[in-house]
Protein backbone atom coordinates (compact mmCIF):
# COMPACT_ATOMS: atom_id res chain seq x y z
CA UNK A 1 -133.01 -6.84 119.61
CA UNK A 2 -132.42 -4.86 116.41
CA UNK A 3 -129.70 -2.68 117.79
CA UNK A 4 -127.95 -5.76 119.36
CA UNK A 5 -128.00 -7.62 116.21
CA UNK A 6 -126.53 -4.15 114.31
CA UNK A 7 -124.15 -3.93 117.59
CA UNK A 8 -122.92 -7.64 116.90
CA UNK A 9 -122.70 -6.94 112.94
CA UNK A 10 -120.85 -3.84 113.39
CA UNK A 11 -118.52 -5.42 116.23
CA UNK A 12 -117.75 -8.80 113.97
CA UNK A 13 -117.35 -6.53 110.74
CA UNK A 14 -114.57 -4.64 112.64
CA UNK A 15 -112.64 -7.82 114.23
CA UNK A 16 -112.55 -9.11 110.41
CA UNK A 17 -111.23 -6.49 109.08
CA UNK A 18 -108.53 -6.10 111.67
CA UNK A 19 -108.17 -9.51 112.45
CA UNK A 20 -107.46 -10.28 108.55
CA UNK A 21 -105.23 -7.32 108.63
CA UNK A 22 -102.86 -8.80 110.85
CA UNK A 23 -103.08 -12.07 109.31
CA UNK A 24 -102.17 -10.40 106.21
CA UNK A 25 -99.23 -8.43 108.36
CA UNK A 26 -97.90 -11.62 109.93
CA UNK A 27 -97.78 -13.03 106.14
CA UNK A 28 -95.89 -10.25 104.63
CA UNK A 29 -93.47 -10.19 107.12
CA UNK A 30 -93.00 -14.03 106.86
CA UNK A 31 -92.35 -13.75 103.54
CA UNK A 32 -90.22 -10.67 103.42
CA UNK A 33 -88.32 -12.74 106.27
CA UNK A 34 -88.18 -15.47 103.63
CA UNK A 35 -86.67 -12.91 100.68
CA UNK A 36 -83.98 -11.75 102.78
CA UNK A 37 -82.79 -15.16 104.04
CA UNK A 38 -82.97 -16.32 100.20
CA UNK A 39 -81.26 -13.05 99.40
CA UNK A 40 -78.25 -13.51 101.53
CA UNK A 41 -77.81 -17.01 100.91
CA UNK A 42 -77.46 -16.22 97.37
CA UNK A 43 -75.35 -13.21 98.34
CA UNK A 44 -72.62 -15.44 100.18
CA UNK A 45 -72.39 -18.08 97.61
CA UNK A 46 -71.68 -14.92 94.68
CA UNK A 47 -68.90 -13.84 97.38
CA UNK A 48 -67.32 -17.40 98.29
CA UNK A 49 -67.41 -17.63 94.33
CA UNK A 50 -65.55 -14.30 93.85
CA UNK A 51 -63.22 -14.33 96.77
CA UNK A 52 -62.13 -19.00 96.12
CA UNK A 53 -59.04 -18.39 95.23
CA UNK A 54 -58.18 -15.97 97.62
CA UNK A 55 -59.99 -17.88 100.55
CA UNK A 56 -58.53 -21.71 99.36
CA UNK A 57 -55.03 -19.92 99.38
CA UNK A 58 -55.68 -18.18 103.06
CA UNK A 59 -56.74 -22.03 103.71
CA UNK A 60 -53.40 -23.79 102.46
CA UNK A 61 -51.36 -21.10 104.28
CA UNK A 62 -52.97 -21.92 107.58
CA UNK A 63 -52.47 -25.11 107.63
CA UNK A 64 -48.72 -25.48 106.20
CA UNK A 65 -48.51 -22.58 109.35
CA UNK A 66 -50.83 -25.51 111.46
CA UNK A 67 -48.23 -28.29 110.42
CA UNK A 68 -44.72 -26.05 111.00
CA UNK A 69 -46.60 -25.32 114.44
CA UNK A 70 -47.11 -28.79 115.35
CA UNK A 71 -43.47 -29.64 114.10
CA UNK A 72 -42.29 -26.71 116.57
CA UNK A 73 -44.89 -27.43 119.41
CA UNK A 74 -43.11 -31.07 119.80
CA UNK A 75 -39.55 -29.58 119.66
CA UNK A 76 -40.63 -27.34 122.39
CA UNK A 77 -42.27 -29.90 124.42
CA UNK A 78 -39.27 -32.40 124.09
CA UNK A 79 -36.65 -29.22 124.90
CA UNK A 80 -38.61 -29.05 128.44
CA UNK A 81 -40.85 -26.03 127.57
CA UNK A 82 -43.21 -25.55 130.24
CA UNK A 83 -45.61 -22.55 128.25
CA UNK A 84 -46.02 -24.03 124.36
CA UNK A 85 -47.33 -21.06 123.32
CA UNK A 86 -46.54 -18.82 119.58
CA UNK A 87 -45.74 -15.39 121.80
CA UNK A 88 -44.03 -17.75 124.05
CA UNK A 89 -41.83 -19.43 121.34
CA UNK A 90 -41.55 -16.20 119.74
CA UNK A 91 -39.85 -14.46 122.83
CA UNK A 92 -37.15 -17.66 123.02
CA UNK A 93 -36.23 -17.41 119.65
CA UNK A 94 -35.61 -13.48 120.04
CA UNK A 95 -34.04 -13.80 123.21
CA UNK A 96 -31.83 -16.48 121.39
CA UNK A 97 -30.85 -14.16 118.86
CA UNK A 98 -29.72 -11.39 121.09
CA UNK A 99 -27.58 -13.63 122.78
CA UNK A 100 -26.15 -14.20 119.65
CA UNK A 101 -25.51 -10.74 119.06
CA UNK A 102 -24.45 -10.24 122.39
CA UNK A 103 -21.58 -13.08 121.98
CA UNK A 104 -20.24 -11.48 119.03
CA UNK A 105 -19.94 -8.02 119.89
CA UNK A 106 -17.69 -9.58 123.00
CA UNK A 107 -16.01 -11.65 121.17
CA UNK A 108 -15.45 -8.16 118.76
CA UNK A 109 -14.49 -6.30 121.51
CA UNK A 110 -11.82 -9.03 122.86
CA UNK A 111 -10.11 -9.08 119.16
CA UNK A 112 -10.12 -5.41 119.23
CA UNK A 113 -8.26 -5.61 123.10
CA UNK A 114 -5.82 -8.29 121.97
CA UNK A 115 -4.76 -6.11 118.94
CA UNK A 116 -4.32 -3.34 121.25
CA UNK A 117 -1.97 -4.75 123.55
């Protein structure tokens, strides 16, 4: 019974030790888990600080661009529009413009006919 009683001494003595090593393992990591989220926390609030003005003024631009969208969306949708779209609106207003050109270079070319004949 003496050698089962060492046996059971020397088994228990290693579980501790291994078993409080991973405790201990599972604990650090926690808390290293813990530093970094406190870490980057307090990194993005130094950035937002740095970069307000930049960011509030990217934030104003988007939505005067939101509110001269909205302005154009309804034009579109009352003109018939079937895709409300930027691209969309984007391709109309160049196409529109090359008509434009288009028109005057005939109406050029017909000035330049008439003072030729």
């Amino acid at each position: 019974w003496i050698e089962e009683r060492r046996a059971k001494i020397i088994i228990a003595a290693f579980l501790r030790k291994y078993f409080a090593k991973g405790l201990s393992q599972s604990r650090r990591a926690r808390l290293l888990a813990g530093l970094k989220r406190l870490q980057a926390r307090q990194r993005g609030i130094m950035e937002r600080k740095r970069h307000r003005g930049i960011l509030m003024s990217l934030v104003e631009e988007a939505q005067r661009f939101q509110t001269i969208w909205m302005r154009a969306m309804a034009t579109l949708s009352r003109a018939g529009t079937k895709e409300v779209c930027w691209s969309s609106f984007r391709e109309t207003q160049l196409s529109r413009v090359s008509d434009i050109e288009d028109i005057e270079h005939l109406i050029d070319t017909k000035k330049a006919l008439g003072a030729a004949v």
